[in-house]
PDB file of N, CA and C in Angstrom:
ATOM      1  N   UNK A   1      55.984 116.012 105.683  1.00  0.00           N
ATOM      2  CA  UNK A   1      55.181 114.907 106.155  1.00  0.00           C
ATOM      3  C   UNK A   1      53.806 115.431 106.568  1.00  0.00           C
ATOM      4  N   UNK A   2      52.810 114.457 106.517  1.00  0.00           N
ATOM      5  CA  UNK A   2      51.539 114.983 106.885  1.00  0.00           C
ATOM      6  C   UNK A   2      51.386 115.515 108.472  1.00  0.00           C
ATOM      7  N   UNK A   3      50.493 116.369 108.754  1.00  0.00           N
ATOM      8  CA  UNK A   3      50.226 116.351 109.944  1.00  0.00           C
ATOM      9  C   UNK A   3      48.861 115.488 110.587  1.00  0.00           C
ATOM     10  N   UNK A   4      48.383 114.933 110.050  1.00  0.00           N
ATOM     11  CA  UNK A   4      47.479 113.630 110.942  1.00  0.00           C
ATOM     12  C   UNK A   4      47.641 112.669 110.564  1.00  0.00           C
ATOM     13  N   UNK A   5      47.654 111.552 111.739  1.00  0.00           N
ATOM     14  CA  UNK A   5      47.610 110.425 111.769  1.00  0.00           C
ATOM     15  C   UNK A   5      46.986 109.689 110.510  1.00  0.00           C
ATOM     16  N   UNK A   6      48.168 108.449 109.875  1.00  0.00           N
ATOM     17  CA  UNK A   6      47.483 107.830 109.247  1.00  0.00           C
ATOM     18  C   UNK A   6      47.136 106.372 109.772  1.00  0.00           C
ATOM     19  N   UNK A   7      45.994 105.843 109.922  1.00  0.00           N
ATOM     20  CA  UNK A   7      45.752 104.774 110.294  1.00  0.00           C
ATOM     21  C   UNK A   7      44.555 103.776 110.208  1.00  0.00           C
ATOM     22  N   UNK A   8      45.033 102.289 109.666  1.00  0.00           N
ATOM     23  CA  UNK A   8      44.236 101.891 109.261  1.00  0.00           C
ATOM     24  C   UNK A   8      44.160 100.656 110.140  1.00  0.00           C
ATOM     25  N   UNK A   9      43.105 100.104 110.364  1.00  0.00           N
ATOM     26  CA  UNK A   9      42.610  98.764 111.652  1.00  0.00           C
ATOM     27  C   UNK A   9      42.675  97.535 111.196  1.00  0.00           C
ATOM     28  N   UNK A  10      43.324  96.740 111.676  1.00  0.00           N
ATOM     29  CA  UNK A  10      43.783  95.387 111.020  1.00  0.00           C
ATOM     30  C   UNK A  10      42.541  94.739 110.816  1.00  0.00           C
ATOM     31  N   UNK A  11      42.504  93.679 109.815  1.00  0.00           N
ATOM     32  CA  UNK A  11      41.778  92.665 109.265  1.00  0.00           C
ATOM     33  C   UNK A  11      42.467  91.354 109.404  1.00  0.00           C
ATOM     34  N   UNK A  12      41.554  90.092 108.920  1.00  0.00           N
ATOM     35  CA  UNK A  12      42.389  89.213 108.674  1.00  0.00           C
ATOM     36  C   UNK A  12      43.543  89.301 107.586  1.00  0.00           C
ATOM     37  N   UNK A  13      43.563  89.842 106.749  1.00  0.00           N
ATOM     38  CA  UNK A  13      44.678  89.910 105.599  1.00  0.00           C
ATOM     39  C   UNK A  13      45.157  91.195 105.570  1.00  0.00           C
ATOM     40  N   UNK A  14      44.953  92.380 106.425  1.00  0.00           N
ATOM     41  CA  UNK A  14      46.056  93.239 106.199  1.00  0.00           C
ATOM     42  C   UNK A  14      46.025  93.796 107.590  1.00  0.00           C
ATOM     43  N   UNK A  15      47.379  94.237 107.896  1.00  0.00           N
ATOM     44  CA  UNK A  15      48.194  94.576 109.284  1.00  0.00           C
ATOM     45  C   UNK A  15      47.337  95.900 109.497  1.00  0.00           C
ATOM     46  N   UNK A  16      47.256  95.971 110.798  1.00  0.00           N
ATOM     47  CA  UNK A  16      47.163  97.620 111.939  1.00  0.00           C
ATOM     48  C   UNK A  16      48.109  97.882 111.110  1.00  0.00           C
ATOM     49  N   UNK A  17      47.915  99.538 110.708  1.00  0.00           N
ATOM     50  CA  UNK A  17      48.828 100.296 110.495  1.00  0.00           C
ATOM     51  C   UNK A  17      48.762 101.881 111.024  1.00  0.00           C
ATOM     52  N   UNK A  18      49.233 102.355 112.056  1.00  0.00           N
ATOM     53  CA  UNK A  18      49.375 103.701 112.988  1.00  0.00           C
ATOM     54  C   UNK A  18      50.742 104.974 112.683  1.00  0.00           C
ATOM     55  N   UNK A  19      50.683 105.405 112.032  1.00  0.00           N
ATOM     56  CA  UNK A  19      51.892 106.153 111.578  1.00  0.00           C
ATOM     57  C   UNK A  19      51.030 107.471 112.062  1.00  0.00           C
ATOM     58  N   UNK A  20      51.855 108.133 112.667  1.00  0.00           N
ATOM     59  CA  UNK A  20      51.667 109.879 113.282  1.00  0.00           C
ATOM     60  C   UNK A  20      52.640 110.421 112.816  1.00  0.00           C
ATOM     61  N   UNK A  21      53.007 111.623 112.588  1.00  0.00           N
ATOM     62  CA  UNK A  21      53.513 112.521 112.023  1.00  0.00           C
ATOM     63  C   UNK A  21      54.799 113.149 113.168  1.00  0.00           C
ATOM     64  N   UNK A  22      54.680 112.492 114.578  1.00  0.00           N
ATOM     65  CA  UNK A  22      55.725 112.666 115.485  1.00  0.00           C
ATOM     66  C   UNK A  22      56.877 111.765 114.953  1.00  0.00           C
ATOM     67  N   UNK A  23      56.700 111.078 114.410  1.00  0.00           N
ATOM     68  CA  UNK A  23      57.442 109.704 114.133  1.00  0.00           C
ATOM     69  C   UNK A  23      57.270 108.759 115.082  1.00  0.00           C
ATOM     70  N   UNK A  24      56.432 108.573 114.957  1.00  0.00           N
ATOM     71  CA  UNK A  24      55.626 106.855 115.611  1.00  0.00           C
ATOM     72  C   UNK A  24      55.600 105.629 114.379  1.00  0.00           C
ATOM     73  N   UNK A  25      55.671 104.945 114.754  1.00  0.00           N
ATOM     74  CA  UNK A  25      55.401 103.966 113.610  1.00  0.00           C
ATOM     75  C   UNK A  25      54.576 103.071 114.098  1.00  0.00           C
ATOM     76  N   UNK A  26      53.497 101.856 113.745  1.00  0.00           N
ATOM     77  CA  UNK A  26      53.268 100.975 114.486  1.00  0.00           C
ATOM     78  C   UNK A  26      52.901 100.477 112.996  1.00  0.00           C
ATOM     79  N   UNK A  27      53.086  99.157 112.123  1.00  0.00           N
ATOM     80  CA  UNK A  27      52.929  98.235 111.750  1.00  0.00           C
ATOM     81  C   UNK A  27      52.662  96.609 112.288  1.00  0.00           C
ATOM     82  N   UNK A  28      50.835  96.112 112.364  1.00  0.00           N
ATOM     83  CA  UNK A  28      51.336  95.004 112.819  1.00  0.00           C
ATOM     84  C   UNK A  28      50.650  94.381 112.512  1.00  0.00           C
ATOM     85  N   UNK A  29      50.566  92.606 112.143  1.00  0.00           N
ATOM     86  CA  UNK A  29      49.728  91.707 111.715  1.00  0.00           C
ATOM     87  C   UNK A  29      49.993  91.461 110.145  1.00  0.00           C
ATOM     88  N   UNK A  30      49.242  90.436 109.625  1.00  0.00           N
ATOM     89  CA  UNK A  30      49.366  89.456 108.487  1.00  0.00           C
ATOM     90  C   UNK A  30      49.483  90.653 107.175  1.00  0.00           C
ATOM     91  N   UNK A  31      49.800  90.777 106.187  1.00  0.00           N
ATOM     92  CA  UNK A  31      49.837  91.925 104.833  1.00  0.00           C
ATOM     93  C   UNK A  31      49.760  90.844 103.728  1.00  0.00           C
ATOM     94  N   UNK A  32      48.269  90.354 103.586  1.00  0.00           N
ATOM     95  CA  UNK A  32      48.041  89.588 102.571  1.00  0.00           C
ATOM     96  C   UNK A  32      46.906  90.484 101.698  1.00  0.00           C
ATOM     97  N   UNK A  33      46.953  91.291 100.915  1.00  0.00           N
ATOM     98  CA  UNK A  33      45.920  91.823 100.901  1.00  0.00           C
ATOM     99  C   UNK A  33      45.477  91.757  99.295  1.00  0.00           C
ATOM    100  N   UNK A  34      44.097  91.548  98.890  1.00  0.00           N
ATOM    101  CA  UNK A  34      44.266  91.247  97.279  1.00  0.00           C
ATOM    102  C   UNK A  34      44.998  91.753  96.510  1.00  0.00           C
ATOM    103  N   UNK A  35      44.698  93.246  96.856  1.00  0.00           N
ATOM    104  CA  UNK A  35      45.568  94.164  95.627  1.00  0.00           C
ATOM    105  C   UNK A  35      46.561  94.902  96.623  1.00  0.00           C
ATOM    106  N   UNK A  36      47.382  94.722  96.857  1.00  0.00           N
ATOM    107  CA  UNK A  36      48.717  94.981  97.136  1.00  0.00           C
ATOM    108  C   UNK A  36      49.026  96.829  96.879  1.00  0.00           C
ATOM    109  N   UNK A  37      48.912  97.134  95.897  1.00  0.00           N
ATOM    110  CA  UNK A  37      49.007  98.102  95.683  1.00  0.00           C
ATOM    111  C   UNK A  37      48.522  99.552  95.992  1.00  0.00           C
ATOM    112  N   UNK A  38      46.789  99.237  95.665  1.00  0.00           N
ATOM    113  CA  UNK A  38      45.716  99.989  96.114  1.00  0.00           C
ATOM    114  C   UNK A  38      45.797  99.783  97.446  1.00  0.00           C
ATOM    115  N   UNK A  39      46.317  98.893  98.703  1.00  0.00           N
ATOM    116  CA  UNK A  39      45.855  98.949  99.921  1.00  0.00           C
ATOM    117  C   UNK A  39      47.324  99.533 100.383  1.00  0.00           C
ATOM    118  N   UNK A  40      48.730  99.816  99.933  1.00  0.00           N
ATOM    119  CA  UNK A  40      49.527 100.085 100.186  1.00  0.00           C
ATOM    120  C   UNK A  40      49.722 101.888  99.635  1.00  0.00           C
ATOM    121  N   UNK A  41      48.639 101.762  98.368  1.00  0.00           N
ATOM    122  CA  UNK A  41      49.134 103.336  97.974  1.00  0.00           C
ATOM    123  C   UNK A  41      49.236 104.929  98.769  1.00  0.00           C
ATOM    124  N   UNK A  42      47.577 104.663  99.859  1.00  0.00           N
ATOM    125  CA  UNK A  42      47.201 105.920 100.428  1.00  0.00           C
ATOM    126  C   UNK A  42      48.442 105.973 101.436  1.00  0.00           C
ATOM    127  N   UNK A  43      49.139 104.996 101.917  1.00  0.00           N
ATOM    128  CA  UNK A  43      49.939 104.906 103.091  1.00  0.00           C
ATOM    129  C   UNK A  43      51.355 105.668 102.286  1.00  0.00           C
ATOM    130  N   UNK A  44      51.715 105.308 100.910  1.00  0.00           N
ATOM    131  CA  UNK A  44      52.940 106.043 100.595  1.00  0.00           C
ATOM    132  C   UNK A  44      52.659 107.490 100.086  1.00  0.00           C
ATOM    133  N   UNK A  45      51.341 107.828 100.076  1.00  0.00           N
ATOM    134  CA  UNK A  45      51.064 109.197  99.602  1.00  0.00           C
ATOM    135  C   UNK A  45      51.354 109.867 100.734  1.00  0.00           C
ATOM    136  N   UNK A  46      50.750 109.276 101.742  1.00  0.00           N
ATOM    137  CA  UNK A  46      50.673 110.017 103.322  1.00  0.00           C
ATOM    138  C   UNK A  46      51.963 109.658 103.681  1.00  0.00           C
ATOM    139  N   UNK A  47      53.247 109.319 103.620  1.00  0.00           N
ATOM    140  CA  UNK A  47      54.593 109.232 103.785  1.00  0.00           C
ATOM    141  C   UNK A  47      55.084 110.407 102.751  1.00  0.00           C
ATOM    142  N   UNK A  48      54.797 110.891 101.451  1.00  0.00           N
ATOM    143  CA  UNK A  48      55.370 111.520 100.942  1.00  0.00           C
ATOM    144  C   UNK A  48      54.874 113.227 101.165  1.00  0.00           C
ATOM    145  N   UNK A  49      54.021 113.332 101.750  1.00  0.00           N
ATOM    146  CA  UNK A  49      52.810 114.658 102.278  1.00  0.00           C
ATOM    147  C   UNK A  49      54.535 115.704 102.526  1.00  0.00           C
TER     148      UNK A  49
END
């Protein structure tokens, strides 16, 4: 797993997302985001580190 924090600051269409490498999780708010994919990818790269 990575060692720094990944985290990205909510918008109207996509959630706070706070993941640390202690095992923290914080997911929160709306996940409408155009492309689904591209705004979800850096987060499963940094899960697979």
């Amino acid at each position: 797993m990575a060692t720094n924090p990944y985290i990205v600051q909510q918008s109207q269409k996509t959630p706070l997302i706070n993941f640390d490498p202690n095992g923290n999780f914080e997911l929160k708010g709306k996940s409408i985001p155009e492309n689904t994919l591209l705004f979800y990818k850096p987060l499963f790269e940094w899960l697979a580190l």
